[in-house]
N, C-alpha and C. Protein backbone atom coordinates (compact mmCIF):
# COMPACT_ATOMS: atom_id res chain seq x y z
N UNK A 1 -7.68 324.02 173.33
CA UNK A 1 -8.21 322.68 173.43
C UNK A 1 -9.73 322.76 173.56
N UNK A 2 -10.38 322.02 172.40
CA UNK A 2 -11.50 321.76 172.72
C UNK A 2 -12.44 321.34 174.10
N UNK A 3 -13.68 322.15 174.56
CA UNK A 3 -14.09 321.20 175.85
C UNK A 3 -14.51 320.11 174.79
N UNK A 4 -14.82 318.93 175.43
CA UNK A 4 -15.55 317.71 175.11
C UNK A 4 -17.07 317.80 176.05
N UNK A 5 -18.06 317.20 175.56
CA UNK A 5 -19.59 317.32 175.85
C UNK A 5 -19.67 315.70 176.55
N UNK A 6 -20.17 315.92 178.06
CA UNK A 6 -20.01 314.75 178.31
C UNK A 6 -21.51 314.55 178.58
N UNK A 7 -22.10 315.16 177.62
CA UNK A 7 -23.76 314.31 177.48
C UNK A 7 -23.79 312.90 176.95
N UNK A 8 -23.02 312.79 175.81
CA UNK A 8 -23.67 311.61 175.20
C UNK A 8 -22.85 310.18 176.43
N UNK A 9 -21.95 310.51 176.94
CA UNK A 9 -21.05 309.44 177.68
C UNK A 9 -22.80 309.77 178.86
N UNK A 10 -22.96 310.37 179.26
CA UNK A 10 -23.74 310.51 180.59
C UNK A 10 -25.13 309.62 179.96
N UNK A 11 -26.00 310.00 178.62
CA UNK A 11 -26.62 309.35 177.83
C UNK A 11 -26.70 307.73 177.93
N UNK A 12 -25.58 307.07 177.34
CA UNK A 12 -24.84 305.93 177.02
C UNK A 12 -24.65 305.03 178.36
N UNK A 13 -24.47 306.07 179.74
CA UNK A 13 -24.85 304.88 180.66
C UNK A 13 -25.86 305.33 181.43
N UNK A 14 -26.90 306.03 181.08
CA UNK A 14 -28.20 305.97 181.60
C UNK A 14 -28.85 305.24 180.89
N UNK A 15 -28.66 304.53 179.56
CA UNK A 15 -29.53 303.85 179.06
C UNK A 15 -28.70 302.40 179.27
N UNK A 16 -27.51 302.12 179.61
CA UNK A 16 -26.96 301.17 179.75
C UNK A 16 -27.82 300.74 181.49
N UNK A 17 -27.88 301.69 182.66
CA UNK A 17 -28.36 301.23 183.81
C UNK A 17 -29.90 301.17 183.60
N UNK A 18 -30.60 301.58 182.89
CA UNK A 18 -31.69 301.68 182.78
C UNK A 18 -32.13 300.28 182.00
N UNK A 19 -31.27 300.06 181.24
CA UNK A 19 -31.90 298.58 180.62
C UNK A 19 -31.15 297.51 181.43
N UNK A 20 -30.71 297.69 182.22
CA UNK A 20 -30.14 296.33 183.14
C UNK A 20 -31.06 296.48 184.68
N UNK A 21 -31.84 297.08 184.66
CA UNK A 21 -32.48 297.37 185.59
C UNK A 21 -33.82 296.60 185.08
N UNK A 22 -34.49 296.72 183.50
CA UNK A 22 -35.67 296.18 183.81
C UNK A 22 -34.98 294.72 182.75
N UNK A 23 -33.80 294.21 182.36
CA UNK A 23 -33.61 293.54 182.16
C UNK A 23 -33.65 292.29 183.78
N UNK A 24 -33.16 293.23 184.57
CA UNK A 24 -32.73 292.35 185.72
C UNK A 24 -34.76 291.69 186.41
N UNK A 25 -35.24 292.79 186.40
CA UNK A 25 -37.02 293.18 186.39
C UNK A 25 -37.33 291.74 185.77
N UNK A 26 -37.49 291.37 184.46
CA UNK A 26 -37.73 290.48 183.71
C UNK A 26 -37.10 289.10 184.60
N UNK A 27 -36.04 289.28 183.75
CA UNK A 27 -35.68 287.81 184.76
C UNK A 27 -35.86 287.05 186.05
N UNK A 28 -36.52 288.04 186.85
CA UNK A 28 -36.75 287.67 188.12
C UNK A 28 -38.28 287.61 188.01
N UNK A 29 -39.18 287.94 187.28
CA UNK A 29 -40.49 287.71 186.90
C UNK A 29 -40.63 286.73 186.09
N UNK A 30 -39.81 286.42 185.18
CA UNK A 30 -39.74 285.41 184.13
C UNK A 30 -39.42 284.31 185.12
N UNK A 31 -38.08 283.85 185.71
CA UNK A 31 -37.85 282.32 186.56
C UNK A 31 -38.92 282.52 187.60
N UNK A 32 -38.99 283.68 188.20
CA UNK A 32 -40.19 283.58 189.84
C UNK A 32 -41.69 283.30 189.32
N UNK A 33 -41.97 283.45 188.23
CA UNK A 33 -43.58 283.09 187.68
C UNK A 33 -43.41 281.58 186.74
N UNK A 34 -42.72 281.60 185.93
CA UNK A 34 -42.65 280.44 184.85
C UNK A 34 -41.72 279.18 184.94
N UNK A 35 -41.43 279.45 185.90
CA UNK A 35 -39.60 277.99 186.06
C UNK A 35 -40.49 277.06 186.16
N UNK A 36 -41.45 276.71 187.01
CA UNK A 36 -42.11 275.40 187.56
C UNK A 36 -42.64 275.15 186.39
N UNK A 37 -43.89 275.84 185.64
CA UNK A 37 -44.00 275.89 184.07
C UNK A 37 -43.17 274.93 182.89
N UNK A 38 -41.87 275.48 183.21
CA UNK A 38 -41.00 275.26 181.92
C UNK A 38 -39.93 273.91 182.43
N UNK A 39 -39.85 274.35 183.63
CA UNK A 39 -39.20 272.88 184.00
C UNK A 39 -40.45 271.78 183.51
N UNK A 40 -41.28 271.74 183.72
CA UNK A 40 -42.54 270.42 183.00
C UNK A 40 -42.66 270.38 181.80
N UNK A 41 -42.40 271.58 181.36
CA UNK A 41 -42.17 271.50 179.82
C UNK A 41 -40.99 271.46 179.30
N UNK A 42 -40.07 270.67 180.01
CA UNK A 42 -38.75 270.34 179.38
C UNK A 42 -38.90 268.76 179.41
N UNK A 43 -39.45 268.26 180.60
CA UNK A 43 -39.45 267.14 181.02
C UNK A 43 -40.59 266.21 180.31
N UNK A 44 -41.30 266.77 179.94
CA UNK A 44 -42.62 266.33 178.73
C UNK A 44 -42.57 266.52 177.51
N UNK A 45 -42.86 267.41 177.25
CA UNK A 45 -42.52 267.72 175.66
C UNK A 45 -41.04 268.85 175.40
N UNK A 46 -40.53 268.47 174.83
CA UNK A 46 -39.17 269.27 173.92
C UNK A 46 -39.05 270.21 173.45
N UNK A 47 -40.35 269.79 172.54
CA UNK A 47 -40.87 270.60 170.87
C UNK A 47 -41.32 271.38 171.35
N UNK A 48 -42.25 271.43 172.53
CA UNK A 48 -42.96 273.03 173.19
C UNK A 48 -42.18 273.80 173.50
N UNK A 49 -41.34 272.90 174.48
CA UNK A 49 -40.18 274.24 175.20
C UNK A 49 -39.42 275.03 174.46
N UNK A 50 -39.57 273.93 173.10
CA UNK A 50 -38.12 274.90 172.56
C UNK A 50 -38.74 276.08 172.04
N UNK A 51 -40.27 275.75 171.26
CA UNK A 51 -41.02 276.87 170.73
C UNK A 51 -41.35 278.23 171.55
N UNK A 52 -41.25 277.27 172.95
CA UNK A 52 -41.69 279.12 174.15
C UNK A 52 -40.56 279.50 174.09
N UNK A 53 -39.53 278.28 174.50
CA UNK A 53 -38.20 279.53 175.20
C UNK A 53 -37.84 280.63 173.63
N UNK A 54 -38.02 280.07 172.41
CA UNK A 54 -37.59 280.82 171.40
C UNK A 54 -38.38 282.08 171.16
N UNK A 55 -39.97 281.75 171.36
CA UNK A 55 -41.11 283.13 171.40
C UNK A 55 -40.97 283.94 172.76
N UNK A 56 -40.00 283.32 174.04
CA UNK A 56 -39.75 284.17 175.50
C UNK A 56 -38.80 285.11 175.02
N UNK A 57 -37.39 284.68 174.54
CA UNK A 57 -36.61 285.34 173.85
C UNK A 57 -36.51 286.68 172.46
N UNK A 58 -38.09 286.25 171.80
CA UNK A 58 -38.10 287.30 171.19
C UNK A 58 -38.97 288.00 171.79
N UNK A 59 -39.69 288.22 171.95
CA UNK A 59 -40.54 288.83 173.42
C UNK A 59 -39.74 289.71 174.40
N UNK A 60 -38.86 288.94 174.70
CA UNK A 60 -37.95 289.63 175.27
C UNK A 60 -37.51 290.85 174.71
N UNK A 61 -36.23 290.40 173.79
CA UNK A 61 -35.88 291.71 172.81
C UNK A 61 -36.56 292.76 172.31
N UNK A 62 -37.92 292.44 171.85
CA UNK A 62 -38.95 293.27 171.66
C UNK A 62 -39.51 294.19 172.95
N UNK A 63 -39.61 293.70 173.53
CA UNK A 63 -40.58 294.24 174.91
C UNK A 63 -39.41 295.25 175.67
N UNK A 64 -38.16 294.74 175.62
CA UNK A 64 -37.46 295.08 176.74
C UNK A 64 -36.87 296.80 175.84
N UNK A 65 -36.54 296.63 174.48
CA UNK A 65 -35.90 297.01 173.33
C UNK A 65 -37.23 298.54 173.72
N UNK A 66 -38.43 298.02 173.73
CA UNK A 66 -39.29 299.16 173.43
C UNK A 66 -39.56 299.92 174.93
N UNK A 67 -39.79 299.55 176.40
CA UNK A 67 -39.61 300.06 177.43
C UNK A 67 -38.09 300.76 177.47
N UNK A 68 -36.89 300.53 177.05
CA UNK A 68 -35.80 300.91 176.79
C UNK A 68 -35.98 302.57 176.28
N UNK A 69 -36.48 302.23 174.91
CA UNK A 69 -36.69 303.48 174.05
C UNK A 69 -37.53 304.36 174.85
N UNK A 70 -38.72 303.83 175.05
CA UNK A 70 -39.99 304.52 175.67
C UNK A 70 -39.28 305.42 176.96
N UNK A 71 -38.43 305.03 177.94
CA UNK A 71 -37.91 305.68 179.04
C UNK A 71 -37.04 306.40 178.49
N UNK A 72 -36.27 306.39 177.74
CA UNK A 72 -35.02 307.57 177.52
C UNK A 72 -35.81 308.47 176.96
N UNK A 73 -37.08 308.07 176.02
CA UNK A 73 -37.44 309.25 175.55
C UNK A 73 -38.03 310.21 176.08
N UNK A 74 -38.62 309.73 177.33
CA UNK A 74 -39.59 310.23 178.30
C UNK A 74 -38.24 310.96 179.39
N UNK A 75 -37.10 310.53 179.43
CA UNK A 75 -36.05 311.33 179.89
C UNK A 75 -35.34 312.23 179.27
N UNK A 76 -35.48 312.07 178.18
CA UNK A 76 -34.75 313.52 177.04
C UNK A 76 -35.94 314.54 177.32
N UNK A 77 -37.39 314.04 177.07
CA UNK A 77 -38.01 315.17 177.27
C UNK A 77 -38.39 316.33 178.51
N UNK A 78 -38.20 315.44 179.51
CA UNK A 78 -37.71 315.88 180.56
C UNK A 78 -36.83 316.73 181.04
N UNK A 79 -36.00 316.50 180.32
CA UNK A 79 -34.59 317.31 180.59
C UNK A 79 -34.25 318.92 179.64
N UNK A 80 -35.36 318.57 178.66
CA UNK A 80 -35.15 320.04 177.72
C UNK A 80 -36.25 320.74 178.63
């Protein structure tokens, strides 16, 4: 019987805790700095909010997507 390599499972949730960690980071910087912000800009204009929350969201994915990468890679190299 084959061993099995339990790097990539060990891999798979270090990058799974690692991005819920600065996912969690974000969100609590995002509502604790901008809620008062965006609540006025729901209540005033529409057309703005919808334009931030849609440019917060890609911002998001982008930003979070590249600190993501940036740390595992800086942890693979680490580890060789």
């Amino acid at each position: 019987m084959k061993k099995t390599s339990r790097r990539p499972l060990f891999l798979a949730a270090l990058e799974l805790a690692v991005y819920a960690a600065v996912v969690a980071a974000y969100v609590f910087l995002v509502l604790h700095l901008l809620s008062d912000w965006l609540k006025q800009l729901w209540s005033d204009r529409r057309d703005v909010y919808a334009f931030v929350a849609i440019s917060l969201m890609i911002v998001q994915a982008i930003g979070l997507e590249g600190i993501t990468s940036f740390l595992l890679w800086f942890l693979r190299q680490r580890r060789r």
